[in-house]
N, C-alpha and C. Protein backbone atom coordinates (compact mmCIF):
# COMPACT_ATOMS: atom_id res chain seq x y z
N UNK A 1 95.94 92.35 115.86
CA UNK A 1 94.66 91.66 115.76
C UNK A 1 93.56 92.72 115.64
N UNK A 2 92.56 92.35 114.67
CA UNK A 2 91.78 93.52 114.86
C UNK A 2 90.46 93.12 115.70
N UNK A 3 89.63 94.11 115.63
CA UNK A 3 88.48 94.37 116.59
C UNK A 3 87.49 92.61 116.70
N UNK A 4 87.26 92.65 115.45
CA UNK A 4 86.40 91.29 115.56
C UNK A 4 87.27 90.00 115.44
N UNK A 5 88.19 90.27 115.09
CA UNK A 5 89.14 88.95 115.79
C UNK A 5 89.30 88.77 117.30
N UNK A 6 89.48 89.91 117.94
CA UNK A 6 89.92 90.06 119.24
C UNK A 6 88.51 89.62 119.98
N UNK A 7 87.41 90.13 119.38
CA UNK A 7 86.14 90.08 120.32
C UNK A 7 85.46 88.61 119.96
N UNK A 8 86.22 87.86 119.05
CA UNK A 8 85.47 86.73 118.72
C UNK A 8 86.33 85.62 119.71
N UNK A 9 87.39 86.20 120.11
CA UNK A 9 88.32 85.02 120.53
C UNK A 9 88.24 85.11 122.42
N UNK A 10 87.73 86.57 122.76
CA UNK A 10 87.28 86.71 123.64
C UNK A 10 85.70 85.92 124.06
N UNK A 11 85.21 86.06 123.22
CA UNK A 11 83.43 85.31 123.25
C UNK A 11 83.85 83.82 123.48
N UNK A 12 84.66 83.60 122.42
CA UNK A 12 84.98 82.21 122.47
C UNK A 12 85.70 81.39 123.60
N UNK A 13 86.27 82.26 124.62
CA UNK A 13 86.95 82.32 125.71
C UNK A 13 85.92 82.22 126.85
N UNK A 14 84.83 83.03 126.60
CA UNK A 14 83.87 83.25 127.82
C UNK A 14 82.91 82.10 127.53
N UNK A 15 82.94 81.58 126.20
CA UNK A 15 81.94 80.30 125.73
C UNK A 15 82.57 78.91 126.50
N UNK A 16 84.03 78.81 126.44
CA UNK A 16 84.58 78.10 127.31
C UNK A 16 84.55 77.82 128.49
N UNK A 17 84.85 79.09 128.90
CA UNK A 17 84.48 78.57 130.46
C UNK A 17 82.98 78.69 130.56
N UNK A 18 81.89 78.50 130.26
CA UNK A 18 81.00 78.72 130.29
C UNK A 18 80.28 77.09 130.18
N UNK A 19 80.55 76.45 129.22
CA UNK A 19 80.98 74.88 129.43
C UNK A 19 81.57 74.38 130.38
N UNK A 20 82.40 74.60 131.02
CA UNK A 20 83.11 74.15 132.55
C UNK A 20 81.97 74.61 133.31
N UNK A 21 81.71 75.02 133.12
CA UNK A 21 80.59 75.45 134.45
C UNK A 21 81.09 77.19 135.04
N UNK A 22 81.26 78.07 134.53
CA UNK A 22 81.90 79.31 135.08
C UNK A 22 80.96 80.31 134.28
N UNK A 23 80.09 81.20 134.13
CA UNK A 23 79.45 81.79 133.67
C UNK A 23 80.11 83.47 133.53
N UNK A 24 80.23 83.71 132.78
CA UNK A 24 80.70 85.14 132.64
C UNK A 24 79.64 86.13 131.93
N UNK A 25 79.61 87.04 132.96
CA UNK A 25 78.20 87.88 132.31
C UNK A 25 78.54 89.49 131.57
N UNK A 26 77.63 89.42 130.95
CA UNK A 26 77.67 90.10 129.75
C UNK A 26 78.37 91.45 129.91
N UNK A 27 78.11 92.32 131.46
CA UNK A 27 78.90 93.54 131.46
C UNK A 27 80.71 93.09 131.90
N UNK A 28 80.61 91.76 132.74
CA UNK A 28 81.97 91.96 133.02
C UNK A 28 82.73 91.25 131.43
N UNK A 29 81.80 90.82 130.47
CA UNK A 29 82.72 90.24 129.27
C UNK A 29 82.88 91.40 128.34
N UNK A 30 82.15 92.20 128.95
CA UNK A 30 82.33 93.75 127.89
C UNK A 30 83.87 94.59 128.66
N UNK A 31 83.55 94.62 130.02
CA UNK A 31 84.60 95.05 130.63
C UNK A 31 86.17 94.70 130.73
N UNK A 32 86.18 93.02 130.19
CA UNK A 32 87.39 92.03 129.86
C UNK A 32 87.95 92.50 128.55
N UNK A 33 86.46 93.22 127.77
CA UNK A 33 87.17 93.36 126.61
C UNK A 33 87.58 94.75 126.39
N UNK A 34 86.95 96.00 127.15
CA UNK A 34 87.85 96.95 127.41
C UNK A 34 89.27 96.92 127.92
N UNK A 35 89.65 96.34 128.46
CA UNK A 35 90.83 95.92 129.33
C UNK A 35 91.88 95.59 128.63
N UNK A 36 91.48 95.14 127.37
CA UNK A 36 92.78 94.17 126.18
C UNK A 36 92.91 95.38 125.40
N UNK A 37 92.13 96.61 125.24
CA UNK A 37 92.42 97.38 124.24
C UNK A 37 94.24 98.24 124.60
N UNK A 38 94.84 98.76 123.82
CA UNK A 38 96.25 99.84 124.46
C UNK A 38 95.66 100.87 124.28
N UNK A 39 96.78 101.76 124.45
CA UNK A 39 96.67 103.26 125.01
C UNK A 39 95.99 103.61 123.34
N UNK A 40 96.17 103.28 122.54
CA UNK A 40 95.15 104.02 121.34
C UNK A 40 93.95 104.73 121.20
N UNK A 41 93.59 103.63 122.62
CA UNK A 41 91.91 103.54 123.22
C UNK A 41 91.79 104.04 124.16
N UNK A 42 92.41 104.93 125.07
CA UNK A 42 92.17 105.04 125.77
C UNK A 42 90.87 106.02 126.57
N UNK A 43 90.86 106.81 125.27
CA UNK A 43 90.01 107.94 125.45
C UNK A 43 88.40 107.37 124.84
N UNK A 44 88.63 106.55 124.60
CA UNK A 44 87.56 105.71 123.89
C UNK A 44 86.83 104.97 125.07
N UNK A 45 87.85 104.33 125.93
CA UNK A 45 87.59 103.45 126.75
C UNK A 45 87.16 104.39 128.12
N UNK A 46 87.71 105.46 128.27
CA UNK A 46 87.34 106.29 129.58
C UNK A 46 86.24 106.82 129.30
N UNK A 47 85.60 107.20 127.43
CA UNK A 47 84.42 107.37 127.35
C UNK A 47 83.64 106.47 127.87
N UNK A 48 83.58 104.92 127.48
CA UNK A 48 82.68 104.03 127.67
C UNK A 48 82.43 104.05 129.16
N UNK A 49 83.42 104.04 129.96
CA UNK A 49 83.68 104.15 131.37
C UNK A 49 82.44 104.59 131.92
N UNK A 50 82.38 106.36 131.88
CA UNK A 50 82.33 107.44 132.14
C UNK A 50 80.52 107.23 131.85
N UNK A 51 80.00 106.52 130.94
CA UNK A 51 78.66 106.35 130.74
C UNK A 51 77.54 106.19 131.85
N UNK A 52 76.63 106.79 131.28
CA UNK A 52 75.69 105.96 132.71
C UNK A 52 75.32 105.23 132.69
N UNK A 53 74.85 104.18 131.44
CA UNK A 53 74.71 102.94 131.53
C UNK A 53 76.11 102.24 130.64
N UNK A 54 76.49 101.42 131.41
CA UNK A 54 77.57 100.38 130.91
C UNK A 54 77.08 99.56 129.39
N UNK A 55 77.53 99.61 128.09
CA UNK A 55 76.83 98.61 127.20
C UNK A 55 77.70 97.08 127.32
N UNK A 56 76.31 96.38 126.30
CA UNK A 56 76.52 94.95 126.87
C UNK A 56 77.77 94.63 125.70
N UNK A 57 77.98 93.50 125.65
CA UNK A 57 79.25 93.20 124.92
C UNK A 57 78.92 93.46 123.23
N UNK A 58 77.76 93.11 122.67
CA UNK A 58 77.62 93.13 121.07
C UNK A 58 77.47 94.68 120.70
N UNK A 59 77.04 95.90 121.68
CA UNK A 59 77.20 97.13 121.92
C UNK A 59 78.08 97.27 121.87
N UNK A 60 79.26 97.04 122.85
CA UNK A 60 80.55 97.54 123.11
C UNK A 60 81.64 97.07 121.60
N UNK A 61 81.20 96.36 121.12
CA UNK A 61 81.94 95.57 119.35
C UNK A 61 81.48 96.48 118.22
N UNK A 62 80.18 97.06 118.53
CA UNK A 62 79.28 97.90 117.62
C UNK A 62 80.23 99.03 117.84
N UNK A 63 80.32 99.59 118.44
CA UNK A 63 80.45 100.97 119.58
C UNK A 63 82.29 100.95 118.84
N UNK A 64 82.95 99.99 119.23
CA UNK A 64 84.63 99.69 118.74
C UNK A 64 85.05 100.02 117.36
N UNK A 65 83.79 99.29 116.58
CA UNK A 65 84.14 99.22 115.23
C UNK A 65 83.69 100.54 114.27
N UNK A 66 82.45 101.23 115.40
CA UNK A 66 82.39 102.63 114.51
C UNK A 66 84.10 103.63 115.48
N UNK A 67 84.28 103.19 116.33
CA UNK A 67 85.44 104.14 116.53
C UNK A 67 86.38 103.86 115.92
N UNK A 68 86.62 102.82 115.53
CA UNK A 68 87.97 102.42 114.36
C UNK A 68 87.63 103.11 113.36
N UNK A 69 86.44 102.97 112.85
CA UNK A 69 86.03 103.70 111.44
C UNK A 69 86.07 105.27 111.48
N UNK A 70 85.77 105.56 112.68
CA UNK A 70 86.17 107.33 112.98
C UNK A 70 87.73 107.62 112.78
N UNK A 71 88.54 106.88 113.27
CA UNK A 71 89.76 106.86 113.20
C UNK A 71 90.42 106.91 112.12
N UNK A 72 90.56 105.89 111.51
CA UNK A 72 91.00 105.40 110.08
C UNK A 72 90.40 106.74 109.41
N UNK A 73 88.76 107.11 109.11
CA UNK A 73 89.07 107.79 108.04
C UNK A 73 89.66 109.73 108.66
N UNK A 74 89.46 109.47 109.88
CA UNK A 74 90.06 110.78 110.08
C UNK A 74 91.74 110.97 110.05
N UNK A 75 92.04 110.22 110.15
CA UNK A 75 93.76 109.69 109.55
C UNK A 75 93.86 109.90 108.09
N UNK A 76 93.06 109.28 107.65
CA UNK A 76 92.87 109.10 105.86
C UNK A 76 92.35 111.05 105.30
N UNK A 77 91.36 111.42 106.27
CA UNK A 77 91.55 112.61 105.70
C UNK A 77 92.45 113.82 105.86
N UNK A 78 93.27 113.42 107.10
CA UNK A 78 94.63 114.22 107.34
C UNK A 78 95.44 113.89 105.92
N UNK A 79 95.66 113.05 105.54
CA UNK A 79 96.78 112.60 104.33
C UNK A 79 95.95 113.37 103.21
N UNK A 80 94.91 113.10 103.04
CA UNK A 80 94.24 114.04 101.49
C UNK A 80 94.15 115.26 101.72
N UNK A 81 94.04 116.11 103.10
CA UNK A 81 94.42 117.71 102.95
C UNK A 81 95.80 117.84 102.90
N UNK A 82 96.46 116.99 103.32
CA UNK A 82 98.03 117.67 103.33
C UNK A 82 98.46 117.44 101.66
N UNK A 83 97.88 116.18 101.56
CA UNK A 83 98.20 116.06 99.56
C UNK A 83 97.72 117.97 99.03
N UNK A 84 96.23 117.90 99.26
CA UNK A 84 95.64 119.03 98.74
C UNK A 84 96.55 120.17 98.88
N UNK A 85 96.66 120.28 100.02
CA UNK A 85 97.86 121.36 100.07
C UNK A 85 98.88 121.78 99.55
N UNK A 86 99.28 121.09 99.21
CA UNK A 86 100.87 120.77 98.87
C UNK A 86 100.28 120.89 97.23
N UNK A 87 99.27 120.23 96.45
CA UNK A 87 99.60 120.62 95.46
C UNK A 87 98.93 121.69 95.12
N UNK A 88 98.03 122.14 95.78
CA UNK A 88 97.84 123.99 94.96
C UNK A 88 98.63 125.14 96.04
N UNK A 89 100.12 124.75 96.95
CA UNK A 89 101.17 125.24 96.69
C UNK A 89 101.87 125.47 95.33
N UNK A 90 101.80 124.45 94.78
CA UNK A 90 102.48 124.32 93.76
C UNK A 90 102.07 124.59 92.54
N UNK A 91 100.86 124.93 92.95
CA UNK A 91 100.44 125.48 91.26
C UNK A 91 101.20 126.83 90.52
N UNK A 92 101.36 126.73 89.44
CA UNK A 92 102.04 127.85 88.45
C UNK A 92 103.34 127.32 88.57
N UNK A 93 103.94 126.51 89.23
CA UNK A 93 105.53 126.15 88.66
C UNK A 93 105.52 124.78 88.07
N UNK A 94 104.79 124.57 86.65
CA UNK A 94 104.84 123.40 86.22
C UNK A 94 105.57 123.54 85.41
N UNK A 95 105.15 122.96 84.29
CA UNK A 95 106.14 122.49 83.02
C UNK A 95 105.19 124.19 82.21
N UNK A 96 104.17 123.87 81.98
CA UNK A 96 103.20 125.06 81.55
C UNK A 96 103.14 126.33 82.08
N UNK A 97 103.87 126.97 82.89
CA UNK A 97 104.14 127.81 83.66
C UNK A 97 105.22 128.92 82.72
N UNK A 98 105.19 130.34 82.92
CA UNK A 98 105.25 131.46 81.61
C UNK A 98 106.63 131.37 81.99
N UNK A 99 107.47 131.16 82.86
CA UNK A 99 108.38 131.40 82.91
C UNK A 99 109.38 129.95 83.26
N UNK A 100 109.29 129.55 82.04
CA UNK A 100 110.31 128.34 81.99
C UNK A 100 111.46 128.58 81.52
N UNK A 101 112.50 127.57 82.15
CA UNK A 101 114.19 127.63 81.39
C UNK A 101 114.28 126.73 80.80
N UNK A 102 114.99 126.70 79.96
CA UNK A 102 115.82 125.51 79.36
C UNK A 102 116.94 125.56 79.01
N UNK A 103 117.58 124.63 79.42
CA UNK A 103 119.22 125.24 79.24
C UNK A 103 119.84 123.99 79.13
């Protein structure tokens, strides 16, 4: 599930009981939603922790979705240096390269 699925179904959870009569406030619905993240997050989540001020829940969704986006493309740019790499290893043994066989 991703980030705004998870945090919409959570809202929608705290909107519920919130109709019954149970009010859930904004740092402990931020804190419910730290809690569902796994170990992926963890260092993410001990950041948020670790803050001096706690953010409120549409913060903490803001705050999620630029760390996914840190993630993803720093993943994404591990794969395009290792491509890079690998092919100007390989430069000079192509097809165009002075010392071809054919046999």
């Amino acid at each position: 599930m991703n980030i705004v699925d998870y945090s919409t179904k959570v809202k929608n959870l705290a909107d519920a009981l919130a109709s019954m009569g149970t009010h859930v406030d904004d740092e402990d619905l931020a804190a419910i939603t730290l809690n569902g993240f796994g170990k992926d997050y963890s260092q993410f989540c001990i950041s948020i922790v670790d803050r001096e001020t706690f953010p409120n829940f549409q913060d903490l969704i803001t705050l999620l979705i630029s760390e996914k986006m840190r993630v993803v493309g720093t993943s994404s740019n591990r794969g395009s240096q290792k491509n890079v790499f690998y092919s100007n290893s390989n430069k000079g043994r192509s097809r165009g390269a002075k010392t071809s066989f054919r046999g």
